[in-house]
Every structure is written in C-alpha cells, then in structure tokens.
N, C-alpha and C. Protein backbone atom coordinates (compact mmCIF):
# COMPACT_ATOMS: atom_id res chain seq x y z
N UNK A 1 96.21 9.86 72.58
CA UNK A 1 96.99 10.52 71.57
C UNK A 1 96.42 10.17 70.20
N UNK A 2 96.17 11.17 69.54
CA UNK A 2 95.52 10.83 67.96
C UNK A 2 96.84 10.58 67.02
N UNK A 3 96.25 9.60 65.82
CA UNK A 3 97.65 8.95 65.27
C UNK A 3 97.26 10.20 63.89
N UNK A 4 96.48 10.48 64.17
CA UNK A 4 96.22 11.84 62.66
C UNK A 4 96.59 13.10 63.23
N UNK A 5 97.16 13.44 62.42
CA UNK A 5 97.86 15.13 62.83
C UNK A 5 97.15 15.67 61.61
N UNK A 6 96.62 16.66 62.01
CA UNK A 6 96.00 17.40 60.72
C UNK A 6 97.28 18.55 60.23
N UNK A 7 97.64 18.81 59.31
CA UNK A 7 98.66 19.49 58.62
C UNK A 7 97.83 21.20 58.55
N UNK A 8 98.64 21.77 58.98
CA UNK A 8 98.34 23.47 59.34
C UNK A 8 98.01 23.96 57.97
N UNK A 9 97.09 25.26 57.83
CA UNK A 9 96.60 25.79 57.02
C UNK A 9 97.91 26.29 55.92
N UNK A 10 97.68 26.44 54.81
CA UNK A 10 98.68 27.10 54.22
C UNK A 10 98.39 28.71 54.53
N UNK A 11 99.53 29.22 54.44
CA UNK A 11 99.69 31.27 54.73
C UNK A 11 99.14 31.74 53.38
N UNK A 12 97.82 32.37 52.98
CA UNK A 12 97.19 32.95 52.29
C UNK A 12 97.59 34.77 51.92
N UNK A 13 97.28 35.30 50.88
CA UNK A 13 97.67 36.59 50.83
C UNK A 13 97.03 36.68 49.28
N UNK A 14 95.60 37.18 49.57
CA UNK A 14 94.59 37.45 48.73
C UNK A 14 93.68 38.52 48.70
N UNK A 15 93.94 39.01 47.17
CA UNK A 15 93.43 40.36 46.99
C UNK A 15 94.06 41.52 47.79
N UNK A 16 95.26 42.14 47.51
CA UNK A 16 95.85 43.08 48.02
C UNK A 16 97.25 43.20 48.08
N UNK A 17 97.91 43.95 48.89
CA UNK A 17 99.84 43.65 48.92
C UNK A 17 99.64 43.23 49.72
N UNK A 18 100.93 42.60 50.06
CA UNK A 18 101.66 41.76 51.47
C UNK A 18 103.20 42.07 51.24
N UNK A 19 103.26 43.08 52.26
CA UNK A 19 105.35 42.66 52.21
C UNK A 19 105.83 42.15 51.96
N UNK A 20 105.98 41.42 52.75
CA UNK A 20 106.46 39.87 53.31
C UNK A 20 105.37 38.98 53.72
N UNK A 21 105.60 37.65 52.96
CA UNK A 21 104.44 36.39 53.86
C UNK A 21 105.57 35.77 53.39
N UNK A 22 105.39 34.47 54.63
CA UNK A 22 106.66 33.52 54.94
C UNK A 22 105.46 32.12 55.57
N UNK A 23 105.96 31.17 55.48
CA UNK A 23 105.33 29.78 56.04
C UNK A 23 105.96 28.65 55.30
N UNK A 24 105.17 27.35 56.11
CA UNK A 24 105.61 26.05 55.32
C UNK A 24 105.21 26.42 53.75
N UNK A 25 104.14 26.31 53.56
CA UNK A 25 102.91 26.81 52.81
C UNK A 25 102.36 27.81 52.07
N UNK A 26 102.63 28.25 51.12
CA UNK A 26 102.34 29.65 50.61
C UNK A 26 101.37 29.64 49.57
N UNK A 27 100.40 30.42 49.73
CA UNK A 27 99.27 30.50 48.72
C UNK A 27 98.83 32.13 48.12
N UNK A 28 99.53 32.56 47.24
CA UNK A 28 99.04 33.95 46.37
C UNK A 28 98.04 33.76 45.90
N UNK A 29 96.93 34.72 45.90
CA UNK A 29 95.98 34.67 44.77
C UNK A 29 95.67 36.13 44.90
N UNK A 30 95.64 36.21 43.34
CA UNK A 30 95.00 37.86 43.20
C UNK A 30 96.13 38.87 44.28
N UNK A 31 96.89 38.88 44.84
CA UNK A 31 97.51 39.34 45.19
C UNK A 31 99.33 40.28 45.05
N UNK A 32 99.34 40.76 45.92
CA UNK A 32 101.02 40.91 45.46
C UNK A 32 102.06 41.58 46.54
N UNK A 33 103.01 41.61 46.65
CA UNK A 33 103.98 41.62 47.91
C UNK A 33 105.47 41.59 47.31
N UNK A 34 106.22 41.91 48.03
CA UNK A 34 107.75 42.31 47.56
C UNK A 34 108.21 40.24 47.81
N UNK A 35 108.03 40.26 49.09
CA UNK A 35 109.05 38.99 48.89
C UNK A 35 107.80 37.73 49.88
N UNK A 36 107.58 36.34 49.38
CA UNK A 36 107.22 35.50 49.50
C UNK A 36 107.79 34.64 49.34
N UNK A 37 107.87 33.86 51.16
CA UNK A 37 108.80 32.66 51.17
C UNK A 37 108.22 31.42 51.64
N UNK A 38 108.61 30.24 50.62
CA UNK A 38 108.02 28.80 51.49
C UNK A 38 108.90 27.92 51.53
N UNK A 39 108.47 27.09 52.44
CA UNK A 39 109.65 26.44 52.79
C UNK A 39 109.04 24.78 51.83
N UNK A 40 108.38 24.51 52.08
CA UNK A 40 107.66 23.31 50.81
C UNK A 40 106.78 23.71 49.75
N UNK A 41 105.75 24.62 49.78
CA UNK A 41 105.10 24.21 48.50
C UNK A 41 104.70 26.09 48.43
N UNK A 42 104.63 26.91 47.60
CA UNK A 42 104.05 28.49 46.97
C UNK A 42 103.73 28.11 45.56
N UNK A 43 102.46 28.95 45.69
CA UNK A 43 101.18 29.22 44.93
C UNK A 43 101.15 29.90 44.37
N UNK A 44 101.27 30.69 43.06
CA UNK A 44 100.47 32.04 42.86
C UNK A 44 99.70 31.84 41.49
N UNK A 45 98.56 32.11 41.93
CA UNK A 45 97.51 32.22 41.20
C UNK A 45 97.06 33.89 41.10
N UNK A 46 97.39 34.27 39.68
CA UNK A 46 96.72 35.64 39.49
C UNK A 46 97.52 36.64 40.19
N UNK A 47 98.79 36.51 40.64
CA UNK A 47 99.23 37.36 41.47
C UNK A 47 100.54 37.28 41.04
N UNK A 48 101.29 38.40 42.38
CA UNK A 48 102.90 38.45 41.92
C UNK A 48 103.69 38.93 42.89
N UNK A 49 105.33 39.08 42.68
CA UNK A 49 105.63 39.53 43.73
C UNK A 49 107.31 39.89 42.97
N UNK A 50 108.00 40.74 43.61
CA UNK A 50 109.50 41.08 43.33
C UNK A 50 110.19 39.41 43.65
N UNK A 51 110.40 38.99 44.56
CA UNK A 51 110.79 37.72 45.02
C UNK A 51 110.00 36.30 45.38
N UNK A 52 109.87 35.63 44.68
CA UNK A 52 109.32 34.40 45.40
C UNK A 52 110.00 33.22 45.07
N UNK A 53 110.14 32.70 46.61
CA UNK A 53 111.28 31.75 46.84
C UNK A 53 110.66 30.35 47.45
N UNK A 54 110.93 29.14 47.15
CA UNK A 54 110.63 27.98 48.26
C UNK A 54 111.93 27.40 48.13
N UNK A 55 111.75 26.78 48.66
CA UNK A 55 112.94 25.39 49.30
C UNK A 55 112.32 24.04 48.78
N UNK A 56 110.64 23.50 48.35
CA UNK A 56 110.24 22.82 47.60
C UNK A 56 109.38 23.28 46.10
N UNK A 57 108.26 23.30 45.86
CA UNK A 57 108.16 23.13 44.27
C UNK A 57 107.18 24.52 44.69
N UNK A 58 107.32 25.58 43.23
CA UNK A 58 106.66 26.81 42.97
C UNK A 58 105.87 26.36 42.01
N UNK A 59 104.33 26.96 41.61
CA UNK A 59 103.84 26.57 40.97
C UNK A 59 103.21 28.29 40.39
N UNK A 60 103.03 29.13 38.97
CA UNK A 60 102.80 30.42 38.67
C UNK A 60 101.44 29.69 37.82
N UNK A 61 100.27 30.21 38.20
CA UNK A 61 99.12 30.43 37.04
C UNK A 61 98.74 31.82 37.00
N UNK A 62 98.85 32.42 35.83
CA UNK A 62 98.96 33.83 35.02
C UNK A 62 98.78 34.43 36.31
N UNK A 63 100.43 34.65 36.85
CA UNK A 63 101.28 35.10 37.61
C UNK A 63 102.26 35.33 37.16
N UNK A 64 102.96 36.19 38.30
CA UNK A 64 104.94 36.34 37.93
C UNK A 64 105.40 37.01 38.96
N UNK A 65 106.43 37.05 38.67
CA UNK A 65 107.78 37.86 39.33
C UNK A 65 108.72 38.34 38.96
N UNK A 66 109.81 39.17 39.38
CA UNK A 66 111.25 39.92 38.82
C UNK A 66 111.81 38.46 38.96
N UNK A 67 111.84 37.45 40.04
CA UNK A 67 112.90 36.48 40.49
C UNK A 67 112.45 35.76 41.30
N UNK A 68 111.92 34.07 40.58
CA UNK A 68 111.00 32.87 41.28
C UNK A 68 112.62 32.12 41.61
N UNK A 69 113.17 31.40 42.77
CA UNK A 69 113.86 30.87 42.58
C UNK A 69 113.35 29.59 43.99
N UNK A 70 113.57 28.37 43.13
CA UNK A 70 113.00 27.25 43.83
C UNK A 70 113.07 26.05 43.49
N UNK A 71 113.61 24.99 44.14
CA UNK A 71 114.06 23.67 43.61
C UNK A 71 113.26 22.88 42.46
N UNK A 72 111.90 23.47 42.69
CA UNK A 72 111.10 22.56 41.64
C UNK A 72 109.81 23.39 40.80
N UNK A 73 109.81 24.39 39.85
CA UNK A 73 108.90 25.19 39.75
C UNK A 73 107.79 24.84 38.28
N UNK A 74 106.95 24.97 38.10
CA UNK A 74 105.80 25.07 37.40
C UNK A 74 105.08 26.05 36.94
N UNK A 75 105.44 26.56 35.76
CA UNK A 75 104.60 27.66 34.81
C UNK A 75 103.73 27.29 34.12
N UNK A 76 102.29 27.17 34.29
CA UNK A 76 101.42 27.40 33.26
C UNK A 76 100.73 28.62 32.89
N UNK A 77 101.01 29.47 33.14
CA UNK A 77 100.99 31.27 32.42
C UNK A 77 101.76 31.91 33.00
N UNK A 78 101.95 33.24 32.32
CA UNK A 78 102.45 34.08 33.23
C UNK A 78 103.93 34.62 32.90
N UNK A 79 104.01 36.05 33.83
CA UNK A 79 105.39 36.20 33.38
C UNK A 79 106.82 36.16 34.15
N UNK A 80 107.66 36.09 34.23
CA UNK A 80 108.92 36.05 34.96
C UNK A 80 110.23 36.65 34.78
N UNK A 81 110.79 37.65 35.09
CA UNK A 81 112.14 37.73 34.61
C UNK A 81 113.06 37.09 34.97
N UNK A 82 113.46 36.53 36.05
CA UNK A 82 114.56 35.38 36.09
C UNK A 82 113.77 34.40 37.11
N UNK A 83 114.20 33.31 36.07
CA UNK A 83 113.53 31.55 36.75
C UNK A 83 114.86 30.67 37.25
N UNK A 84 115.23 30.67 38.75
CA UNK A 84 116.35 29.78 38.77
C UNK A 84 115.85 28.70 39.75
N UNK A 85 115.64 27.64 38.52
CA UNK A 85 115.57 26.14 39.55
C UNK A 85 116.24 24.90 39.48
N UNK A 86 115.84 23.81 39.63
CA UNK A 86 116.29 22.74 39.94
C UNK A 86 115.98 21.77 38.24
N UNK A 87 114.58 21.92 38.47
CA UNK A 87 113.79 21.27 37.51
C UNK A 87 112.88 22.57 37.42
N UNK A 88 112.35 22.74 36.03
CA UNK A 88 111.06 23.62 35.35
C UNK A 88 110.67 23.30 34.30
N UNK A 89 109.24 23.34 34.71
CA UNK A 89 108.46 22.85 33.56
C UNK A 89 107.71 24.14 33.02
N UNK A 90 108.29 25.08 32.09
CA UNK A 90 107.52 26.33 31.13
C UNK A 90 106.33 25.88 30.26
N UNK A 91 105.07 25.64 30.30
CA UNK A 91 104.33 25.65 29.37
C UNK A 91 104.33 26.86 28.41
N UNK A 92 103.74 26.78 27.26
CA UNK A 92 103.98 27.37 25.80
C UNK A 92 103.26 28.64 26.30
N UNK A 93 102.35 29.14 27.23
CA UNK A 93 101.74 30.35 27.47
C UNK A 93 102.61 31.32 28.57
N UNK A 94 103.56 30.49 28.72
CA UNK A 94 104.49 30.71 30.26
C UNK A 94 105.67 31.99 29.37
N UNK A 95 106.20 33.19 29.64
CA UNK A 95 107.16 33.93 29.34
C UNK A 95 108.12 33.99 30.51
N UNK A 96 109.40 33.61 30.45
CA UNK A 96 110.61 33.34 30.99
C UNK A 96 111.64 34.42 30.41
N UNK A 97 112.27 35.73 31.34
CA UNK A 97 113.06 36.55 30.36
C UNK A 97 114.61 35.78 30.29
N UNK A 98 115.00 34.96 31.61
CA UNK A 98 116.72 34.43 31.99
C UNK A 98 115.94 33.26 32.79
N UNK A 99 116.44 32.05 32.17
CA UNK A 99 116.46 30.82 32.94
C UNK A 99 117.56 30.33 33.63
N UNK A 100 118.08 29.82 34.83
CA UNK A 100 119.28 29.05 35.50
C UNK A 100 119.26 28.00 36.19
N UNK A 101 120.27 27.42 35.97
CA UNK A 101 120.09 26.46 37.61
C UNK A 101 120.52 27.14 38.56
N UNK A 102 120.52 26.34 39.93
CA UNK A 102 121.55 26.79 41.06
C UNK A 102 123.12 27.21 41.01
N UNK A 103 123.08 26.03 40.60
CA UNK A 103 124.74 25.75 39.70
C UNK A 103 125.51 27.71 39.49
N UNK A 104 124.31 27.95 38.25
CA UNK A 104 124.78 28.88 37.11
C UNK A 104 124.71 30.46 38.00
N UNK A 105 123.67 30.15 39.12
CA UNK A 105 123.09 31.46 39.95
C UNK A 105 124.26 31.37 40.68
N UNK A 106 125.01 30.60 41.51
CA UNK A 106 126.28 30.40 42.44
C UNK A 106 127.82 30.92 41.77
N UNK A 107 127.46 30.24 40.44
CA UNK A 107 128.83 30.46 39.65
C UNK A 107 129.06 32.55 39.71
N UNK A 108 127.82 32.69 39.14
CA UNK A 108 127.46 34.39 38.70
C UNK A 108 128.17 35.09 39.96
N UNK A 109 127.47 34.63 41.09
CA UNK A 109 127.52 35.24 42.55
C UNK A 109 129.12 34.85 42.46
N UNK A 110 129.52 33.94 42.80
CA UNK A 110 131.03 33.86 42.85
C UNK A 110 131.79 34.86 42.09
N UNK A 111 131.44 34.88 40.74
CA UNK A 111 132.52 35.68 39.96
C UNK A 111 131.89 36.85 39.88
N UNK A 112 131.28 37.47 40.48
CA UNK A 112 130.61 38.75 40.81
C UNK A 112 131.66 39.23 42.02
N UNK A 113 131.70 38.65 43.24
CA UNK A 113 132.46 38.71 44.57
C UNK A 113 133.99 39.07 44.60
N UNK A 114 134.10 37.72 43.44
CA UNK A 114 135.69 37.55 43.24
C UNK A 114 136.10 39.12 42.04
N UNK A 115 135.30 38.96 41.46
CA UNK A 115 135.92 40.19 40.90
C UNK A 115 135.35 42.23 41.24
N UNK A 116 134.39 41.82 42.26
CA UNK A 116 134.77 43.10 42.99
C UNK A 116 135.85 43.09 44.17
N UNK A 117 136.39 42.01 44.71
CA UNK A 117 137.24 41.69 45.93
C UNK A 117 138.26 42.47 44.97
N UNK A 118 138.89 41.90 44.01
CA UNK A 118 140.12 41.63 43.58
C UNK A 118 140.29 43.17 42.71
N UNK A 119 139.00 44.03 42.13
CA UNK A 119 139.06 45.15 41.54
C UNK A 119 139.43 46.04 42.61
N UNK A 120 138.64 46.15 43.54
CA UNK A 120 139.09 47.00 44.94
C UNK A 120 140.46 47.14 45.50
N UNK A 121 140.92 45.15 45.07
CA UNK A 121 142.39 45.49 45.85
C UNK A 121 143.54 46.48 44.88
N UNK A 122 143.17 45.92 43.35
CA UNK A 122 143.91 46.74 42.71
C UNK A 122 144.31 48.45 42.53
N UNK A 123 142.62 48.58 43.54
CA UNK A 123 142.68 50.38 43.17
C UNK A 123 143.34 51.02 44.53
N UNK A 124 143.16 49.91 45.50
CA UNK A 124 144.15 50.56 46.88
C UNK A 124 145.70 50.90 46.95
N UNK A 125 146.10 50.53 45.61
CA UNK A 125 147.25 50.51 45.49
C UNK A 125 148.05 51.94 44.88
C-alpha cells in the first residue's frame, strides 16, 4: 500500500464554453460557461461564467461573473456583479457591482419568501 496518494487532476475548461463543469477542483482559463462548481478551490483566469460557486476559496484574474459566491474569494482583476462571501480580498483593479456576506444573501432570500408567502395569502382573500 503506498502512503502517497497523489491528489486528482483539477476539472479544466479552456478556450471555449462549458455549461456546466463541477469537481473538487476547478480551473477556468480563457474560457466561459453558465454555471461552475467547486467544492475546494475555482480558478478563473481570463474567463467567466453566469455562476461560479465553491464551498472553499475562488480566486478571479481579469475574469468575472453575474454571481461568484464562495466562502473565501480573491480578486485581482476583473469584473463581477454580485460577490457574496465569507472573507474577500478586492484588489484596486478588481470591479465589484453588490458585495455580501452569507448572512446578508440569507436575510434577502428570507424576506423575499416571507413576503411573497404572505402577499399571495392576502390576495386569496
């Protein structure tokens, strides 16, 4: 039994669209796709996408998206319309249109729910 496990390639999606790419691992370059998901670490270099999501740290070089949302993200270029994370670090070349936490994205969604639930009940009446 080997005591080294070699750690699997990261999921690549370079030069072209991609739907969907999903993995531990996510690496954009030059590329672009509606929704990109990782579960530890996404990349995009030079590329973009409607959605890109991890569960650990996003990192954009003159890249973007409509909506990066990810516990730990990193802009050094690039553009974004909504950034909701944990921790973000925007460098000065980085454009951010709506920043949030989790917190503020949950609160929205809540009182989004609660007040179409409660508008609906009023009009059944």
């Amino acid at each position: 039994m080997s005591e080294h496990t070699q750690a699997p390639e990261p999921r690549q999606a370079m030069r072209g669209f991609f739907p969907v790419v999903a993995g531990n691992d996510v690496h954009v370059e030059r590329g672009g796709g509606v929704v990109f998901l990782a579960r530890r670490h996404l990349t995009n270099e030079q590329g973009g996408g409607q959605w890109l999501v991890s569960a650990g740290a996003l990192d954009v070089r003159q890249g973007g998206g409509a909506a990066l949302i990810a516990k730990e993200a990193h802009m050094s270029q690039g553009t974004v319309g909504v950034l909701i994370a944990g921790r973000a670090t925007i460098a000065p070349g980085a454009r951010v249109l709506l920043r949030a936490t989790p917190a503020v994205a949950l609160a929205a969604v809540a009182g989004f729910a609660a007040g179409w639930l409660f508008g609906q009940r009023g009009r059944s009446r």
